[in-house]
N, C-alpha and C. Protein backbone atom coordinates (compact mmCIF):
# COMPACT_ATOMS: atom_id res chain seq x y z
N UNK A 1 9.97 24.00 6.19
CA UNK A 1 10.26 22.58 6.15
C UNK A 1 9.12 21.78 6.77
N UNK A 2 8.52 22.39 8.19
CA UNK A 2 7.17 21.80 8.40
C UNK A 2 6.42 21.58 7.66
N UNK A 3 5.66 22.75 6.69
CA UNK A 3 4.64 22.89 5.69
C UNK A 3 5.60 21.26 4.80
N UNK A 4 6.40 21.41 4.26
CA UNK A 4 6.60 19.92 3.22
C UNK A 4 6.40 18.92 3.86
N UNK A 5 6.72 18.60 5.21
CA UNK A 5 6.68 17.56 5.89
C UNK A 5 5.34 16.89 5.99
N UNK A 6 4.23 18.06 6.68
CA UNK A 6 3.07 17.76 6.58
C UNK A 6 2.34 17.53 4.96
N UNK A 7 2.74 18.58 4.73
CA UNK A 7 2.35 17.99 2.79
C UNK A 7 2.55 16.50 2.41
N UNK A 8 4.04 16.42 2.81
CA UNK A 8 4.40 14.58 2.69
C UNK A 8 3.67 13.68 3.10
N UNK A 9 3.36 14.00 4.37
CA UNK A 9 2.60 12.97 5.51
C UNK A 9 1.25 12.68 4.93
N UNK A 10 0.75 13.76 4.33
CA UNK A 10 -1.16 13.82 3.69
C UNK A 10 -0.99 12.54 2.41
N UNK A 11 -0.12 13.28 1.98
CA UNK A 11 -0.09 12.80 0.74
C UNK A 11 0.05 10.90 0.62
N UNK A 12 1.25 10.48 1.70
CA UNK A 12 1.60 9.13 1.99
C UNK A 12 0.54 8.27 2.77
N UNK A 13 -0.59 8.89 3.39
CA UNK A 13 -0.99 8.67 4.03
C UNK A 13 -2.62 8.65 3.30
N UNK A 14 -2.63 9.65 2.46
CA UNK A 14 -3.39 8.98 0.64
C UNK A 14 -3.30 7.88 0.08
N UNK A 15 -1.93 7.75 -0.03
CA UNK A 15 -1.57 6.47 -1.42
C UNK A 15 -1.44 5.29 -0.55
N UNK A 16 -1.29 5.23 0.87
CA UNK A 16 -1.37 4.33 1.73
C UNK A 16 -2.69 3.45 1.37
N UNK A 17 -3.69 4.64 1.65
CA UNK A 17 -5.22 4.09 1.86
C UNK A 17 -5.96 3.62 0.60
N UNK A 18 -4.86 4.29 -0.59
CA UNK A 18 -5.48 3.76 -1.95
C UNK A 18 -5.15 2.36 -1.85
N UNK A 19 -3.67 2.33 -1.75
CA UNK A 19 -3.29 1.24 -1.60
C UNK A 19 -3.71 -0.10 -0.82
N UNK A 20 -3.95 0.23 0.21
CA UNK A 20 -4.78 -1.03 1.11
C UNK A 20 -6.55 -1.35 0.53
N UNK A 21 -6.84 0.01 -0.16
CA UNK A 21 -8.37 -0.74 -0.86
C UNK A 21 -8.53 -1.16 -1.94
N UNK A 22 -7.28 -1.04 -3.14
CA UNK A 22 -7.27 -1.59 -4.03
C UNK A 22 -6.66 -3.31 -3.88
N UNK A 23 -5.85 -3.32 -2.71
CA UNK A 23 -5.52 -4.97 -2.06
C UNK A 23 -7.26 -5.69 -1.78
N UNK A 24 -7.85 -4.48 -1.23
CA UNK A 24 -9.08 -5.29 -0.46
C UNK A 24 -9.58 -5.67 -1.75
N UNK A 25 -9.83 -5.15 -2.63
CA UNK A 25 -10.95 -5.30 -3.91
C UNK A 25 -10.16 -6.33 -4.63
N UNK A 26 -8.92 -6.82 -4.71
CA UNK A 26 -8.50 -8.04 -5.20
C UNK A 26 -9.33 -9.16 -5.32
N UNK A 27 -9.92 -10.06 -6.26
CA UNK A 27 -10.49 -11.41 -6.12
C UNK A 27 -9.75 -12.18 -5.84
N UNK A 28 -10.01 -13.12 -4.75
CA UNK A 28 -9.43 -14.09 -4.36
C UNK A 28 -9.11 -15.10 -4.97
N UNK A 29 -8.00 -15.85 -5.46
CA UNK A 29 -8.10 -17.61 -5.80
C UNK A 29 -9.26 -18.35 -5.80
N UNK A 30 -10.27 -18.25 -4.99
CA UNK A 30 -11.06 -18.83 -4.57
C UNK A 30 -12.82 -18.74 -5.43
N UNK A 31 -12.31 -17.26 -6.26
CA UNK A 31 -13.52 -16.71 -6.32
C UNK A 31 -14.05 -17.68 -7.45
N UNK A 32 -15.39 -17.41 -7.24
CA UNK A 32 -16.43 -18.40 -8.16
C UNK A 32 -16.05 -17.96 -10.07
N UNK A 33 -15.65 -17.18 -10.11
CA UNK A 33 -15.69 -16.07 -11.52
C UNK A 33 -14.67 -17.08 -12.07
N UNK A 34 -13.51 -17.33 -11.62
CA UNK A 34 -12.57 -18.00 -12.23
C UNK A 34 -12.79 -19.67 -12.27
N UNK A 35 -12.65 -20.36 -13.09
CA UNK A 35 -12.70 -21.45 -13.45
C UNK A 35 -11.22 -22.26 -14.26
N UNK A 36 -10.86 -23.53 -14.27
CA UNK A 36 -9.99 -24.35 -14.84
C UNK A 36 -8.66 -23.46 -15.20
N UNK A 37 -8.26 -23.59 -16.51
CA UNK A 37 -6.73 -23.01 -16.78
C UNK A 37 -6.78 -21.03 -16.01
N UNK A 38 -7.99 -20.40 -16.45
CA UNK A 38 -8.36 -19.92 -15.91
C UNK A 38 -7.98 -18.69 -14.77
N UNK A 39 -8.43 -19.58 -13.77
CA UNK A 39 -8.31 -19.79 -12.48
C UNK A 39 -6.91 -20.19 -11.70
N UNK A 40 -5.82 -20.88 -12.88
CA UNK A 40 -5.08 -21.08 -12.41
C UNK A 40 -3.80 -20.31 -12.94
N UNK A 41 -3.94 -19.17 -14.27
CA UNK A 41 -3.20 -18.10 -14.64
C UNK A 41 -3.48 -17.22 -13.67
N UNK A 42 -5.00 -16.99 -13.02
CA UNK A 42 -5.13 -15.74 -12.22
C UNK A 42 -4.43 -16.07 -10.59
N UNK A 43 -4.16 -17.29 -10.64
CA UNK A 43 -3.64 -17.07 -9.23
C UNK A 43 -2.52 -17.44 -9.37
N UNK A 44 -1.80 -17.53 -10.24
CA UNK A 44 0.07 -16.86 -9.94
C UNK A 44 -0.36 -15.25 -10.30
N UNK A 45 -0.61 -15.33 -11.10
CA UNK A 45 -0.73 -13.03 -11.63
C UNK A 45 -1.09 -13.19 -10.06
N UNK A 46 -2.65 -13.15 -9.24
CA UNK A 46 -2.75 -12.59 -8.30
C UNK A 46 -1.22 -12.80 -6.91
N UNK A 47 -0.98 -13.97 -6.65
CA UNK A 47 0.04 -14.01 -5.92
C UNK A 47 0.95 -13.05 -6.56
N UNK A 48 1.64 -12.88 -7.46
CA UNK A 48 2.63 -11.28 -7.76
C UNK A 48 2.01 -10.17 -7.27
N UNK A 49 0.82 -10.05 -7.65
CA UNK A 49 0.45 -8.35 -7.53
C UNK A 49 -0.11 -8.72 -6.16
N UNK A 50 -0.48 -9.43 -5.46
CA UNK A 50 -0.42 -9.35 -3.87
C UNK A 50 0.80 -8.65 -3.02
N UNK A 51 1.64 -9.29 -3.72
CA UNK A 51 3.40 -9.40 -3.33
C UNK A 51 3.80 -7.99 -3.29
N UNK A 52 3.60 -7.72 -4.90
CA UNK A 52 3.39 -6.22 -5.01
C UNK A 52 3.22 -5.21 -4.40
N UNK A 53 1.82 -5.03 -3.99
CA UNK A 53 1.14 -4.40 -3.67
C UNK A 53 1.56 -3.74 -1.94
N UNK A 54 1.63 -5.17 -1.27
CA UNK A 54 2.25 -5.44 -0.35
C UNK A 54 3.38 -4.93 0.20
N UNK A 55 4.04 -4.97 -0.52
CA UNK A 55 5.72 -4.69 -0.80
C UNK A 55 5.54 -3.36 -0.68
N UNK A 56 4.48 -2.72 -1.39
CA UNK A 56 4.55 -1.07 -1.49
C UNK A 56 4.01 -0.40 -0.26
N UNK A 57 3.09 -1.33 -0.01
CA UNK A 57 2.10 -0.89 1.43
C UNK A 57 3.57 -0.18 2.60
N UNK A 58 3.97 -1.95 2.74
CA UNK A 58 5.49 -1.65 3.63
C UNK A 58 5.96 -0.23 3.34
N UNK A 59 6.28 0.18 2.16
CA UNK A 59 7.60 1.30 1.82
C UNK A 59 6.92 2.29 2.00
N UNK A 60 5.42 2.20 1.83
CA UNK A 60 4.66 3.25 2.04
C UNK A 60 4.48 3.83 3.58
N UNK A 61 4.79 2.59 4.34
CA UNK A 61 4.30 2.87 6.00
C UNK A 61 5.55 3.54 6.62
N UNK A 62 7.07 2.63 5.90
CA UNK A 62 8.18 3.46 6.32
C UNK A 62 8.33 4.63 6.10
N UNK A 63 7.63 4.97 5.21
CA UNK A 63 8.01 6.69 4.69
C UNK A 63 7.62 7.46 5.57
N UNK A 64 6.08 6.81 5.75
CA UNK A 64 4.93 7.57 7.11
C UNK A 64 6.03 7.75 8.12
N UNK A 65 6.21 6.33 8.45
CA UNK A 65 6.59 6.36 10.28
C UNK A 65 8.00 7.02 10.02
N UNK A 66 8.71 7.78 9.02
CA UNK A 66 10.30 8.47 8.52
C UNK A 66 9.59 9.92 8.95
N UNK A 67 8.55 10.25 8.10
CA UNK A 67 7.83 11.30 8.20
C UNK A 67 7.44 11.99 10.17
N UNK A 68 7.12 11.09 9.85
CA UNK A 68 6.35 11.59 11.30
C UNK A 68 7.48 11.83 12.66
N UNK A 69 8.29 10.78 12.01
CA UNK A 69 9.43 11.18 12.98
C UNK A 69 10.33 12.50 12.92
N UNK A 70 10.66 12.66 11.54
CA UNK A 70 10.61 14.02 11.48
C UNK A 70 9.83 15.15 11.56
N UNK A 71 8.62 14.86 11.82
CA UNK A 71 7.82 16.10 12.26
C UNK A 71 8.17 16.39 13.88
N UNK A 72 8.26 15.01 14.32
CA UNK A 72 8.43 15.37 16.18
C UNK A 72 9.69 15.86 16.12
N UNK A 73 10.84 15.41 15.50
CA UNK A 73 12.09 16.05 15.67
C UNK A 73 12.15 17.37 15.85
N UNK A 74 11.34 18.15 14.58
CA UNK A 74 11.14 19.47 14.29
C UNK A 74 10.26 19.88 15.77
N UNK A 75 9.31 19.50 16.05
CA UNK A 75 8.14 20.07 16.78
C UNK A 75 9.41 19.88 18.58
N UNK A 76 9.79 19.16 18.28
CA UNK A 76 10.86 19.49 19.85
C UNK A 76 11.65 20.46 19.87
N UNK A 77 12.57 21.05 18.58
CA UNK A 77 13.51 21.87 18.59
C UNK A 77 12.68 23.35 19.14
């Protein structure tokens, strides 16, 4: 049950970090690239997939900090 746990933990702790650099590489509202109507389709899409993204980060961190708590559980018994 250790061995899965730690398997879990690698793995969440992967899609975590994908996850927070594919947020970073987002263009901003702001960026020069976008212009008029534009500029202003890409920033509702971007506000969703911020939201998104976001949203997953969270479920992603609970799983971690679920994980890890069950590893100490185990590692006390």
């Amino acid at each position: 049950m250790e061995s899965i746990l730690l398997l879990q933990r690698s793995i969440l702790r992967s899609e975590l970090a994908a996850l927070e650099e594919a947020r970073a590489q987002l263009l901003t509202v702001e960026s020069r690239e976008w212009l008029g109507d534009a500029r202003a389709a890409y920033a509702v899409t971007l506000l969703v997939l911020h939201a998104d993204v976001t949203r997953a980060i969270e479920q992603l961190r609970a799983a971690l900090a679920d994980t890890s708590r069950a590893l100490a559980t185990m590692a006390a018994r």
